[in-house]
PDB file of N, CA and C in Angstrom:
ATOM      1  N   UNK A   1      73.604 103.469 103.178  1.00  0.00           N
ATOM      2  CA  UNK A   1      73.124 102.558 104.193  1.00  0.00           C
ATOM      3  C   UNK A   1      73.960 102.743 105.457  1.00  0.00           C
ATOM      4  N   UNK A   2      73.022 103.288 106.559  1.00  0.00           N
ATOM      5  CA  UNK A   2      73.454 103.275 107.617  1.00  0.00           C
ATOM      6  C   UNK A   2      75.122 101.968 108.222  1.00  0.00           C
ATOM      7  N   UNK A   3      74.376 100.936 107.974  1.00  0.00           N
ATOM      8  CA  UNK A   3      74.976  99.854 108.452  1.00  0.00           C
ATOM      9  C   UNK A   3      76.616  99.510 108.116  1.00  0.00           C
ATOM     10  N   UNK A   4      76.297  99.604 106.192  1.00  0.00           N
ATOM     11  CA  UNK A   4      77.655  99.765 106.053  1.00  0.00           C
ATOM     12  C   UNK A   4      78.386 101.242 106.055  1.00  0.00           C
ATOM     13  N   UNK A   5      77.769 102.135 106.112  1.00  0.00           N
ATOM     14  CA  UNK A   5      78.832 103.300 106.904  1.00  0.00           C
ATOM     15  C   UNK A   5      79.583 102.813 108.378  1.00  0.00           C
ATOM     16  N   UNK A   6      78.997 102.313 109.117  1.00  0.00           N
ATOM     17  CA  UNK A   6      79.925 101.734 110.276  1.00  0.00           C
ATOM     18  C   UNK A   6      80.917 100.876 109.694  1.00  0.00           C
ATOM     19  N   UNK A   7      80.865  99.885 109.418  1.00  0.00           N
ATOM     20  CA  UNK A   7      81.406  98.556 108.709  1.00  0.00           C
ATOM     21  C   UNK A   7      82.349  98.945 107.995  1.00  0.00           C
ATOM     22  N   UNK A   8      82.132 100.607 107.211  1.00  0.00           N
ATOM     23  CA  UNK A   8      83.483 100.983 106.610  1.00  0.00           C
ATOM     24  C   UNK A   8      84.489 101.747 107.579  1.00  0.00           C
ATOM     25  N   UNK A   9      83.427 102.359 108.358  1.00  0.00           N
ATOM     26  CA  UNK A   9      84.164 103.469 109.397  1.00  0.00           C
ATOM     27  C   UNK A   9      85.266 102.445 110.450  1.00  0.00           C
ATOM     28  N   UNK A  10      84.374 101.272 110.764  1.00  0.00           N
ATOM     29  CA  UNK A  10      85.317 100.343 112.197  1.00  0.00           C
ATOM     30  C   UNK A  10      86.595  99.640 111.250  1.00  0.00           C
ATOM     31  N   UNK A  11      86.629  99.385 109.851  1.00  0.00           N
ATOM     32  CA  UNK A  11      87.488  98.566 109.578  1.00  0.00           C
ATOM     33  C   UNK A  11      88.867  99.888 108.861  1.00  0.00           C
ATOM     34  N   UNK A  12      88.598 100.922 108.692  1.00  0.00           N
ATOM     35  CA  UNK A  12      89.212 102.304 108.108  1.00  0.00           C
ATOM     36  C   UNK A  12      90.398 102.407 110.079  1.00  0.00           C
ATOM     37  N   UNK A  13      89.436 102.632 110.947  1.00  0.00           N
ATOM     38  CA  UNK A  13      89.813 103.141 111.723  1.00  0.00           C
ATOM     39  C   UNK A  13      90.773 101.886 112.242  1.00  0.00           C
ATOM     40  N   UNK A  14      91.065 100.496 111.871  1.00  0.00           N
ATOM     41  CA  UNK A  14      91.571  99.189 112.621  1.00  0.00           C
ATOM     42  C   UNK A  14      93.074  99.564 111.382  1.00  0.00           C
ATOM     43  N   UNK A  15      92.847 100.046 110.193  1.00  0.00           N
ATOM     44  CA  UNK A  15      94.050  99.823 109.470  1.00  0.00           C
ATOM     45  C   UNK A  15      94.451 101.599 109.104  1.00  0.00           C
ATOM     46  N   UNK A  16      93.948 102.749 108.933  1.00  0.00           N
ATOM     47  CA  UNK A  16      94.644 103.844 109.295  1.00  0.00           C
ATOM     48  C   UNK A  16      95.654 103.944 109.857  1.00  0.00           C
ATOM     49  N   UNK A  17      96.411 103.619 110.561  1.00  0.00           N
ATOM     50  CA  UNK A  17      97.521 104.014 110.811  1.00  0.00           C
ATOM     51  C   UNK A  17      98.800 103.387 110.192  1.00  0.00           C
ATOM     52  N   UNK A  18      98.433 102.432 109.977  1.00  0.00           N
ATOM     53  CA  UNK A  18      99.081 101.068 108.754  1.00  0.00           C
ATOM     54  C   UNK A  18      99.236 101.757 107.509  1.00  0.00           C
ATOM     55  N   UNK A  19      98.475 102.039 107.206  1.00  0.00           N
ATOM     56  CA  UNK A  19      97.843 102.322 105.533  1.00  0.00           C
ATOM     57  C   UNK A  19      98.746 103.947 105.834  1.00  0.00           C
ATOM     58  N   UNK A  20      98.980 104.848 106.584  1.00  0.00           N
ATOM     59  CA  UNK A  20      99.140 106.142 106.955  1.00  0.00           C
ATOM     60  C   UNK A  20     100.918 105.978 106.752  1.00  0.00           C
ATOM     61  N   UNK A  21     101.286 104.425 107.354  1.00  0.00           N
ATOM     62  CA  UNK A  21     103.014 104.319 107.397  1.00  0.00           C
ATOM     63  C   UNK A  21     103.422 103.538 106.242  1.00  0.00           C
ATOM     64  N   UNK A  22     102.152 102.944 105.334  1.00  0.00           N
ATOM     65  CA  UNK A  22     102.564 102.575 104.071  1.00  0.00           C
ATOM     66  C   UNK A  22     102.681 103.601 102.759  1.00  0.00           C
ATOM     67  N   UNK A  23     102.126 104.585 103.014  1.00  0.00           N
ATOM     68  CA  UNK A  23     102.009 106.009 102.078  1.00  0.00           C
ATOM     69  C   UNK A  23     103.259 106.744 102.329  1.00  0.00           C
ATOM     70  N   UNK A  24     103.778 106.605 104.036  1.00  0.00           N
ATOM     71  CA  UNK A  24     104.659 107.575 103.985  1.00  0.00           C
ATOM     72  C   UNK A  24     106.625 106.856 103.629  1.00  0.00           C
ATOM     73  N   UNK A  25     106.211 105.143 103.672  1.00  0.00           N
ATOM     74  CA  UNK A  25     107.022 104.258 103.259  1.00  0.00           C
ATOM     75  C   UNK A  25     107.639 104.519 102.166  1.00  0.00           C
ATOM     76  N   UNK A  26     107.438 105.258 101.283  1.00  0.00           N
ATOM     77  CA  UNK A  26     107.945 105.546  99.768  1.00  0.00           C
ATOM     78  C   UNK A  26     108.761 106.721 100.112  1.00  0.00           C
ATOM     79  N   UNK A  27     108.795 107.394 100.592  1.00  0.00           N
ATOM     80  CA  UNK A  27     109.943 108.567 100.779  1.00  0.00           C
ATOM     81  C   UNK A  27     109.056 109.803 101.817  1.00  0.00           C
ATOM     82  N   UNK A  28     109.988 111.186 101.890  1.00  0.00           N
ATOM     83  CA  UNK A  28     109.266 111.861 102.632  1.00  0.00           C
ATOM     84  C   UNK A  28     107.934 112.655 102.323  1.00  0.00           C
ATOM     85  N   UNK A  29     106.879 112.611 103.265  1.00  0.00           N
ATOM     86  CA  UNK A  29     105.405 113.202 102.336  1.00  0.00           C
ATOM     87  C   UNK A  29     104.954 114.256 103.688  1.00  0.00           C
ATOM     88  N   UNK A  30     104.687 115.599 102.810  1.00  0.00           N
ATOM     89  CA  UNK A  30     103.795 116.371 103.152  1.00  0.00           C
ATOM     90  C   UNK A  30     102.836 116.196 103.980  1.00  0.00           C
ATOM     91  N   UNK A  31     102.253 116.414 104.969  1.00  0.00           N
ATOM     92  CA  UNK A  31     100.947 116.070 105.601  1.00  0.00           C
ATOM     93  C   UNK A  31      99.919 116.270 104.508  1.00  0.00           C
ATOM     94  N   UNK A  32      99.754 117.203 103.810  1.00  0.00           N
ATOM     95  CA  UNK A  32      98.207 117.136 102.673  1.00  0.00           C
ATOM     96  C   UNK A  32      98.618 116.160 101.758  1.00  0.00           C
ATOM     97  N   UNK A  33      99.723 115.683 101.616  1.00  0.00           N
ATOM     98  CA  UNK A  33      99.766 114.848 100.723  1.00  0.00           C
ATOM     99  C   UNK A  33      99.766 113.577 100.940  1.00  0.00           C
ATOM    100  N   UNK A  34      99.536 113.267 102.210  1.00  0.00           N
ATOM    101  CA  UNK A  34      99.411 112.247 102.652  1.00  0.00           C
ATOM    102  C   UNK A  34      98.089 111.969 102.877  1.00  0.00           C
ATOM    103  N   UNK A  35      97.176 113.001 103.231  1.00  0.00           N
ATOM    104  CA  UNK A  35      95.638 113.265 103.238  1.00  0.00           C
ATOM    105  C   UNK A  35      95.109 112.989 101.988  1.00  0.00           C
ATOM    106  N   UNK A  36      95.594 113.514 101.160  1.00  0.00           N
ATOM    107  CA  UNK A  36      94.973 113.504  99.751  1.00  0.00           C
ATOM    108  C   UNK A  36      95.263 112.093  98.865  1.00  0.00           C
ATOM    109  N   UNK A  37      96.405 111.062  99.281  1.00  0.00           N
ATOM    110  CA  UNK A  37      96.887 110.041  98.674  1.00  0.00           C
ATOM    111  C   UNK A  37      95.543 108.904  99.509  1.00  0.00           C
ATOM    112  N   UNK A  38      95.433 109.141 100.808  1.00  0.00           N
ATOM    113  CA  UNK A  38      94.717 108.237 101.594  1.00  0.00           C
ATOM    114  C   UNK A  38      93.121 108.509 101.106  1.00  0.00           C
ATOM    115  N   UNK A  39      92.846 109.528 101.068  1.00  0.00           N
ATOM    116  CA  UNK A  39      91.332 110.186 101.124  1.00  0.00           C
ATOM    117  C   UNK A  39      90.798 109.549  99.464  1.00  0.00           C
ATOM    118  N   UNK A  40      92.138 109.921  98.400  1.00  0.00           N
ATOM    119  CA  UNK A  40      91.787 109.406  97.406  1.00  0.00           C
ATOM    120  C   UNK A  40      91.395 107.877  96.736  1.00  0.00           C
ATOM    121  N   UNK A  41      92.183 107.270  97.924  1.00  0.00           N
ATOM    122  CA  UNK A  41      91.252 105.461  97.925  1.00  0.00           C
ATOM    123  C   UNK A  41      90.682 105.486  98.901  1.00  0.00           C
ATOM    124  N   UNK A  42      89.840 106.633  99.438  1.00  0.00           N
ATOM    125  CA  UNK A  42      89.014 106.039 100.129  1.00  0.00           C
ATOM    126  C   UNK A  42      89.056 105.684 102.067  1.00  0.00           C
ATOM    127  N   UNK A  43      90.022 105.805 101.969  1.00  0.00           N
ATOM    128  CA  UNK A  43      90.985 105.262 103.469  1.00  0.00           C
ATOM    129  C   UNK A  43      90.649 106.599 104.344  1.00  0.00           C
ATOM    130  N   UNK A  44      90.215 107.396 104.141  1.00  0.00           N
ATOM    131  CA  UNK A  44      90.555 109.082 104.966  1.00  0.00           C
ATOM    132  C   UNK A  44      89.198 109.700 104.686  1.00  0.00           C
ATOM    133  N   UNK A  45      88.212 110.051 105.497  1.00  0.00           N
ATOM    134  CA  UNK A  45      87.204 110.953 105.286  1.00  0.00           C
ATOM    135  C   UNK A  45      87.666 112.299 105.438  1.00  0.00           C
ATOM    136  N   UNK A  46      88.537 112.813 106.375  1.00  0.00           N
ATOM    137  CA  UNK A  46      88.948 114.166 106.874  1.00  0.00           C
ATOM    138  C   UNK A  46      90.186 114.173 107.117  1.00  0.00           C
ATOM    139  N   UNK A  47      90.562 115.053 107.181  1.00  0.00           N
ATOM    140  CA  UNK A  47      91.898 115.729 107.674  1.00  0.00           C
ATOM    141  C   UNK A  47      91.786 115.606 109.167  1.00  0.00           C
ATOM    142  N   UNK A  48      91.198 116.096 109.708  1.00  0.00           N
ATOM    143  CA  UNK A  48      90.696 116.451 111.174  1.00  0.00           C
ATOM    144  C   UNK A  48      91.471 114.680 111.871  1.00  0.00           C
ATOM    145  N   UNK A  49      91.261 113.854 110.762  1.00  0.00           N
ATOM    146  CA  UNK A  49      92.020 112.245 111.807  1.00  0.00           C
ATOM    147  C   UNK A  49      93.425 112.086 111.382  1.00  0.00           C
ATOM    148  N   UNK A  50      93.532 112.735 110.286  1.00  0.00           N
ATOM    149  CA  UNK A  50      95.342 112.475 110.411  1.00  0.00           C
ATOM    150  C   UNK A  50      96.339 112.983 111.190  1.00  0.00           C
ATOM    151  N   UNK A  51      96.250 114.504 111.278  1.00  0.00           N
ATOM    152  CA  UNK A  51      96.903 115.279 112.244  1.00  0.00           C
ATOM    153  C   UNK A  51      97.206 115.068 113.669  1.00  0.00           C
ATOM    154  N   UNK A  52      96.168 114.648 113.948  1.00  0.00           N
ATOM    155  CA  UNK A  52      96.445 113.502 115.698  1.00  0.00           C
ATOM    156  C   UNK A  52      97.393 112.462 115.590  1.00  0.00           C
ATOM    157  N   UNK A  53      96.394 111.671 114.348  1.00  0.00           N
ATOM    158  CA  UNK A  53      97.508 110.074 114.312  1.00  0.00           C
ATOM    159  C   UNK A  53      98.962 110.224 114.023  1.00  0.00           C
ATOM    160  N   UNK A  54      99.115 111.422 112.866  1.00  0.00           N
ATOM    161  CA  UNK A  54     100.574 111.947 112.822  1.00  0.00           C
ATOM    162  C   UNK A  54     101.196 111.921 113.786  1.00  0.00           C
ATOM    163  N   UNK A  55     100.493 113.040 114.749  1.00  0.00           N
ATOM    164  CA  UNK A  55     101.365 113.598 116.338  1.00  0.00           C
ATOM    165  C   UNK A  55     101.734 112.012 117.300  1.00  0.00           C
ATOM    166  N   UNK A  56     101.095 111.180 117.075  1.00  0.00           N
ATOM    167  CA  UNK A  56     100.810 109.759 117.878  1.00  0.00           C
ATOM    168  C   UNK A  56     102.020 109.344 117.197  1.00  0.00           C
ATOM    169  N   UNK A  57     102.193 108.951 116.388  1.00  0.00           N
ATOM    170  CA  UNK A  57     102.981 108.233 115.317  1.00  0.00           C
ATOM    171  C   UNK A  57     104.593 108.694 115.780  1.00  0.00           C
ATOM    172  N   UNK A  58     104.664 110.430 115.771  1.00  0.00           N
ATOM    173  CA  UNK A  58     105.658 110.799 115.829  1.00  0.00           C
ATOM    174  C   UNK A  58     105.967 110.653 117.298  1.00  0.00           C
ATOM    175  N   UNK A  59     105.286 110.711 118.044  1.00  0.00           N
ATOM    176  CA  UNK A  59     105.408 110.350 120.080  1.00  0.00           C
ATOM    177  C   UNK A  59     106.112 108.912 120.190  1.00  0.00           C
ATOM    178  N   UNK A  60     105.251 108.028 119.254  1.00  0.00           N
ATOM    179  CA  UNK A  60     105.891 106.858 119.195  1.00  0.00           C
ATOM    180  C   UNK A  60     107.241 106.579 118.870  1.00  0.00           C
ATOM    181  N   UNK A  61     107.352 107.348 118.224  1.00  0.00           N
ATOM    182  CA  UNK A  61     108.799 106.869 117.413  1.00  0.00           C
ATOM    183  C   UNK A  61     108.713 106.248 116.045  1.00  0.00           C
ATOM    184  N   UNK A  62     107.668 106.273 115.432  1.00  0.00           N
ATOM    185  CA  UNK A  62     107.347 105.647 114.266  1.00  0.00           C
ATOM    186  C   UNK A  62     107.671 106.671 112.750  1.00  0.00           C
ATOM    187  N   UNK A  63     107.884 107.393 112.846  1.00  0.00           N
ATOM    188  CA  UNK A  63     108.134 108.471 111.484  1.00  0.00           C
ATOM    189  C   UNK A  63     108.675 109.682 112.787  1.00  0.00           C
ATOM    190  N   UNK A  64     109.333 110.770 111.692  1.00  0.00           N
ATOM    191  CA  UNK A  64     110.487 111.795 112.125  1.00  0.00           C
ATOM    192  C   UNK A  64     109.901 112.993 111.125  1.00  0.00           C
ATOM    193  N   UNK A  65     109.850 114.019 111.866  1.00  0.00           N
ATOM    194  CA  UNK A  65     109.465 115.124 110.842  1.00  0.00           C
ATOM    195  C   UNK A  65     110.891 116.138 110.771  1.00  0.00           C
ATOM    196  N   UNK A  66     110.552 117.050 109.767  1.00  0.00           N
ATOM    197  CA  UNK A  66     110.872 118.111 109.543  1.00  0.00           C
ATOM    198  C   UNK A  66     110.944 118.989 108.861  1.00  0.00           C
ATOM    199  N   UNK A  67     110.788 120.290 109.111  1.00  0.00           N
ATOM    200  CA  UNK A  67     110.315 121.455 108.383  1.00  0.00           C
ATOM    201  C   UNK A  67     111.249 121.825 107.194  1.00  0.00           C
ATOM    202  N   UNK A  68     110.638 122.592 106.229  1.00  0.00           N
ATOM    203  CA  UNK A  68     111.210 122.573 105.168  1.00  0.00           C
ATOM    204  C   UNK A  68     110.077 124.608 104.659  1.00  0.00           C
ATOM    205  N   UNK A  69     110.614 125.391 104.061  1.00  0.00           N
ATOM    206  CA  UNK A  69     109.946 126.446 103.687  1.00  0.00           C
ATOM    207  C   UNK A  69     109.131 126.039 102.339  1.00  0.00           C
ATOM    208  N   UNK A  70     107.895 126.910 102.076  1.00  0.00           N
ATOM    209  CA  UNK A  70     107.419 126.500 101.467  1.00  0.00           C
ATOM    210  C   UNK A  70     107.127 128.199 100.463  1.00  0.00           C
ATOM    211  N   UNK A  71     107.085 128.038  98.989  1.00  0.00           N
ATOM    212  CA  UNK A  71     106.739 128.851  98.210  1.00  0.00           C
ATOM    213  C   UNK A  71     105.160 129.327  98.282  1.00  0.00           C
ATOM    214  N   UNK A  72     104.644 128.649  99.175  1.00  0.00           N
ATOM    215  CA  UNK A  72     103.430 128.960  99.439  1.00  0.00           C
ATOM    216  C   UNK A  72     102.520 129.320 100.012  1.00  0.00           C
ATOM    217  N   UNK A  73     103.520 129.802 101.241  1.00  0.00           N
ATOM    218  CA  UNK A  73     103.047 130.559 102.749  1.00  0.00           C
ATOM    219  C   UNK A  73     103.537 129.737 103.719  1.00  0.00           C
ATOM    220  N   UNK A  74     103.257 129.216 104.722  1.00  0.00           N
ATOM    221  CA  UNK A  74     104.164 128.713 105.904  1.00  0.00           C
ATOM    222  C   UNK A  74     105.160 127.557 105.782  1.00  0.00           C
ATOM    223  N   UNK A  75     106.156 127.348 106.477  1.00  0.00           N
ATOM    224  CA  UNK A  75     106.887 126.248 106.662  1.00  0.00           C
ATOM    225  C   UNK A  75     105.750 124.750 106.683  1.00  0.00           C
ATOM    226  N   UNK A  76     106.541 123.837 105.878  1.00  0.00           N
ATOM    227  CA  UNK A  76     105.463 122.616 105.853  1.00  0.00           C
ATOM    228  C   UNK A  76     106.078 121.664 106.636  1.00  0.00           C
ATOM    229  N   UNK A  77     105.322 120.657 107.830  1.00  0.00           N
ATOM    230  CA  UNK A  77     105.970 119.388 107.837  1.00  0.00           C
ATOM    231  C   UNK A  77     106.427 118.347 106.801  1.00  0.00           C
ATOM    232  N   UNK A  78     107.021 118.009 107.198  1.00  0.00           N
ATOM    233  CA  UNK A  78     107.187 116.877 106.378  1.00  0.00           C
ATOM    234  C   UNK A  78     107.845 115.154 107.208  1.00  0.00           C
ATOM    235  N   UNK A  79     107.538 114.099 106.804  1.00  0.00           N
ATOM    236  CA  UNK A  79     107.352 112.909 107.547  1.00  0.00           C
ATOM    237  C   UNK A  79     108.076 111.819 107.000  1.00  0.00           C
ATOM    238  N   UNK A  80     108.698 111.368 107.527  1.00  0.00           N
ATOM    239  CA  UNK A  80     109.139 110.188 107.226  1.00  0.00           C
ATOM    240  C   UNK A  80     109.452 108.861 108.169  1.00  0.00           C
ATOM    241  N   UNK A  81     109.930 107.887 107.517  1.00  0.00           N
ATOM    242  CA  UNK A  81     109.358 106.468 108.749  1.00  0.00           C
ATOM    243  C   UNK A  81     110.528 106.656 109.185  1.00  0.00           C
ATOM    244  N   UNK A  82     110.494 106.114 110.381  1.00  0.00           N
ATOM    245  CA  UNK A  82     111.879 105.757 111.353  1.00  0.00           C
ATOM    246  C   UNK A  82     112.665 104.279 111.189  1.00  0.00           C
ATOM    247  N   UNK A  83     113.289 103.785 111.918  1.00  0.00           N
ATOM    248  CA  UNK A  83     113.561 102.183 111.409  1.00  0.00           C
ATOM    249  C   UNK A  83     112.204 101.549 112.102  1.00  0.00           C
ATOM    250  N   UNK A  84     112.035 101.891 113.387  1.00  0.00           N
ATOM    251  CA  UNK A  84     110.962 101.490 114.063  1.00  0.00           C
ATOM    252  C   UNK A  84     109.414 101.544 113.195  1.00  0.00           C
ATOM    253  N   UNK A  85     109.410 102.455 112.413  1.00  0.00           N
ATOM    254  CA  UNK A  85     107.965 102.363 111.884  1.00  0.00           C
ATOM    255  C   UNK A  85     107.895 101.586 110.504  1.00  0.00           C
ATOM    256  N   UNK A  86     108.937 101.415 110.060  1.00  0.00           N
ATOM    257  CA  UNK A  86     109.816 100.390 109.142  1.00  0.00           C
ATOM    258  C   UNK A  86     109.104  99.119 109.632  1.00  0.00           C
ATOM    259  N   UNK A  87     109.780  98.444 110.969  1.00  0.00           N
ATOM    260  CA  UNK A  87     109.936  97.432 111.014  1.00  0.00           C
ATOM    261  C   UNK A  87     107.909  97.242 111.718  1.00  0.00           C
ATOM    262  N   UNK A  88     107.262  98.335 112.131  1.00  0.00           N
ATOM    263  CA  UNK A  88     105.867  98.263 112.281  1.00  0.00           C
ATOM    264  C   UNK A  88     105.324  97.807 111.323  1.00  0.00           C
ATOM    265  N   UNK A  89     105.543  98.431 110.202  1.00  0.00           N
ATOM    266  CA  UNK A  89     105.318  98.394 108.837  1.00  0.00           C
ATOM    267  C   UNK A  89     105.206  97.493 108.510  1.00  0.00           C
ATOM    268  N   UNK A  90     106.418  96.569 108.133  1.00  0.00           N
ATOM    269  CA  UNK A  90     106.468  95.185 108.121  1.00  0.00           C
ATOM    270  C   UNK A  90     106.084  94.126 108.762  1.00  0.00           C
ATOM    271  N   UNK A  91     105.706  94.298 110.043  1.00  0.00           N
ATOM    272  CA  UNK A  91     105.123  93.473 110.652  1.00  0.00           C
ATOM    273  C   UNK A  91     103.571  93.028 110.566  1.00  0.00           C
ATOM    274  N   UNK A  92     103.309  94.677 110.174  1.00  0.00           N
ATOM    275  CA  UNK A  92     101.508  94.583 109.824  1.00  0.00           C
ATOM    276  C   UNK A  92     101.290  94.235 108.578  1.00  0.00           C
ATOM    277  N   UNK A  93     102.288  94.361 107.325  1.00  0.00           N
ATOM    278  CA  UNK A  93     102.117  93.477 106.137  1.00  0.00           C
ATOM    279  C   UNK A  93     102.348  91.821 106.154  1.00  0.00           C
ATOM    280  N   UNK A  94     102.720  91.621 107.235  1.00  0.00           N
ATOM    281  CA  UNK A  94     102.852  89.992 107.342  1.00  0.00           C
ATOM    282  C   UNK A  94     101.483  89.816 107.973  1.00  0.00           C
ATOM    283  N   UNK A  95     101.151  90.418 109.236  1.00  0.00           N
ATOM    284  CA  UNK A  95     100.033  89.784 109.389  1.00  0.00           C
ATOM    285  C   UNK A  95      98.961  89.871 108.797  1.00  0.00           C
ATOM    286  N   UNK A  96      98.735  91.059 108.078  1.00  0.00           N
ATOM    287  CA  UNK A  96      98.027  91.375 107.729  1.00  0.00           C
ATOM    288  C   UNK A  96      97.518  90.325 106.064  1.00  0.00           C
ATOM    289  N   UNK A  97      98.488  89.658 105.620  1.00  0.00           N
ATOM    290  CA  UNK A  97      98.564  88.973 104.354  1.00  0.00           C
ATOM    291  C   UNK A  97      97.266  87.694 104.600  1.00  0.00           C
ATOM    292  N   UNK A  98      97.926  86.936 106.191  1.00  0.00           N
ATOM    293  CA  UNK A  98      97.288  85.977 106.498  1.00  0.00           C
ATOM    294  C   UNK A  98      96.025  86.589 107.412  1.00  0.00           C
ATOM    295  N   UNK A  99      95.628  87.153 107.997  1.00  0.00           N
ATOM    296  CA  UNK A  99      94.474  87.952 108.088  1.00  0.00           C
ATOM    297  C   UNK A  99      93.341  88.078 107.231  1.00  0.00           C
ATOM    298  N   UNK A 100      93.866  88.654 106.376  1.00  0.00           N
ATOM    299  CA  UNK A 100      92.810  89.101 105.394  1.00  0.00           C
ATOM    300  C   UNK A 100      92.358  87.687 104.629  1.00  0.00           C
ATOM    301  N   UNK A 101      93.005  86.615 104.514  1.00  0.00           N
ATOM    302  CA  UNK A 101      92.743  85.636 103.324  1.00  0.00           C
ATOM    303  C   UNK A 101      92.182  84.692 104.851  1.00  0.00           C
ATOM    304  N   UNK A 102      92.187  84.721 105.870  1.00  0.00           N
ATOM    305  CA  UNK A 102      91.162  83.974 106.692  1.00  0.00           C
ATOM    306  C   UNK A 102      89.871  84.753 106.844  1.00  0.00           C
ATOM    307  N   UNK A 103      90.037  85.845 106.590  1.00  0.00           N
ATOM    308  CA  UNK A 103      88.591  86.429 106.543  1.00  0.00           C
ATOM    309  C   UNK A 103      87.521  86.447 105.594  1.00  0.00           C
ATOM    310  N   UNK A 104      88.368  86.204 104.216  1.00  0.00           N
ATOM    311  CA  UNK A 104      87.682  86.059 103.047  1.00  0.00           C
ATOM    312  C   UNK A 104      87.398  84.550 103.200  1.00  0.00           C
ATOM    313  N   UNK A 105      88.002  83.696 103.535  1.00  0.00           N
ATOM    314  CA  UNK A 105      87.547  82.257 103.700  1.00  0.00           C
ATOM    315  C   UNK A 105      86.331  82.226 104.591  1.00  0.00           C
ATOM    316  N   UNK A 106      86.688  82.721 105.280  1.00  0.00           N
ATOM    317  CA  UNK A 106      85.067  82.726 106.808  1.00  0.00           C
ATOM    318  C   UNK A 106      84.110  83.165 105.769  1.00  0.00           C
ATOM    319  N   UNK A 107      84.376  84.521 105.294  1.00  0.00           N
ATOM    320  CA  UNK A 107      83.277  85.082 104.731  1.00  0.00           C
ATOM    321  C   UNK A 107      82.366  84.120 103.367  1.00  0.00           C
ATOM    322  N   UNK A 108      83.523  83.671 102.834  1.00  0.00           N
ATOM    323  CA  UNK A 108      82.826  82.714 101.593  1.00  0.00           C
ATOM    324  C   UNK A 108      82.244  81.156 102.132  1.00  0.00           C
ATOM    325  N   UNK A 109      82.568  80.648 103.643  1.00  0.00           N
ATOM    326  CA  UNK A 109      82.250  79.549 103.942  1.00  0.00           C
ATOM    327  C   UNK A 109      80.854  79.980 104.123  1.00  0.00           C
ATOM    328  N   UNK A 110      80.694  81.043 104.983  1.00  0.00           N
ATOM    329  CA  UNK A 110      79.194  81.397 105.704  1.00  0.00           C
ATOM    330  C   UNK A 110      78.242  82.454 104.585  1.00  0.00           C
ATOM    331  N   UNK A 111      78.873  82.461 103.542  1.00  0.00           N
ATOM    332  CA  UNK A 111      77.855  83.233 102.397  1.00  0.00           C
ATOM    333  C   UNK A 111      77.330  81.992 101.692  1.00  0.00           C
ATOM    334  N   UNK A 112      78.428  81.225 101.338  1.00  0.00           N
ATOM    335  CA  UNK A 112      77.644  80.374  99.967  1.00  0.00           C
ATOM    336  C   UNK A 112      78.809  80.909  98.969  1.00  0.00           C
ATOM    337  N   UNK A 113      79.848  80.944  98.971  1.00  0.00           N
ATOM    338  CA  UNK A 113      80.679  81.142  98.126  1.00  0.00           C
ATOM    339  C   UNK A 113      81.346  83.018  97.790  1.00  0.00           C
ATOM    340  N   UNK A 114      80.526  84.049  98.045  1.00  0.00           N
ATOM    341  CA  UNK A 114      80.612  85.419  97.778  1.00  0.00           C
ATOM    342  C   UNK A 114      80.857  85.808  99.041  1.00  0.00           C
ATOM    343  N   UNK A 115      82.646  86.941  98.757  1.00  0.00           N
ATOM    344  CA  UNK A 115      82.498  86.980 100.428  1.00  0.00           C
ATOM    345  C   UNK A 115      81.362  88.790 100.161  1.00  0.00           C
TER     346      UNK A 115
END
């Protein structure tokens, strides 16, 4: 259904970069492996949108890369959070807690109970 392909696409694209500094929150990750952790719930249609948001991320100051050789043909990035993308991090899990549970309330006031 047309409709909810948007509906998944506008709400993917509002928390991607969140969801991108909560994957890489656990220690340092590979760019495909960060593709493949996101893509696998769902969060990531392509590769083609991480590689930007990466480069953004890292402009910001939010994660720190660095190269490492790889047994498998080229040098790989690799990513990790900064204090700054730390404390991003945390900030979007706070709001994000009370966010989401006012939305499910809206949604169940104006359904009839099902959000």
């Amino acid at each position: 259904m047309v409709l909810n392909d948007t509906v998944s696409t506008n709400l993917r694209k509002g928390v991607l970069e969140y969801c991108v500094l909560a994957t890489i929150g656990d220690g340092e990750m590979y760019g495909l492996d960060i593709a493949n952790g996101l893509q696998s719930r769902g969060l990531l249609t392509s590769e083609g949108t991480l590689y930007p948001l990466l480069a953004r991320l890292r402009r910001n100051g939010l994660v720190e890369t660095s190269w490492r050789e790889s047994s498998q043909g080229a040098p790989r990035r690799y990513y990790t959070l900064t204090d700054s993308g730390q404390q991003s991090l945390a900030a979007f899990a706070e709001v994000w807690e009370t966010f989401s549970a006012s939305v499910t309330d809206t949604l169940k006031s104006t359904t009839g109970g099902t959000p």
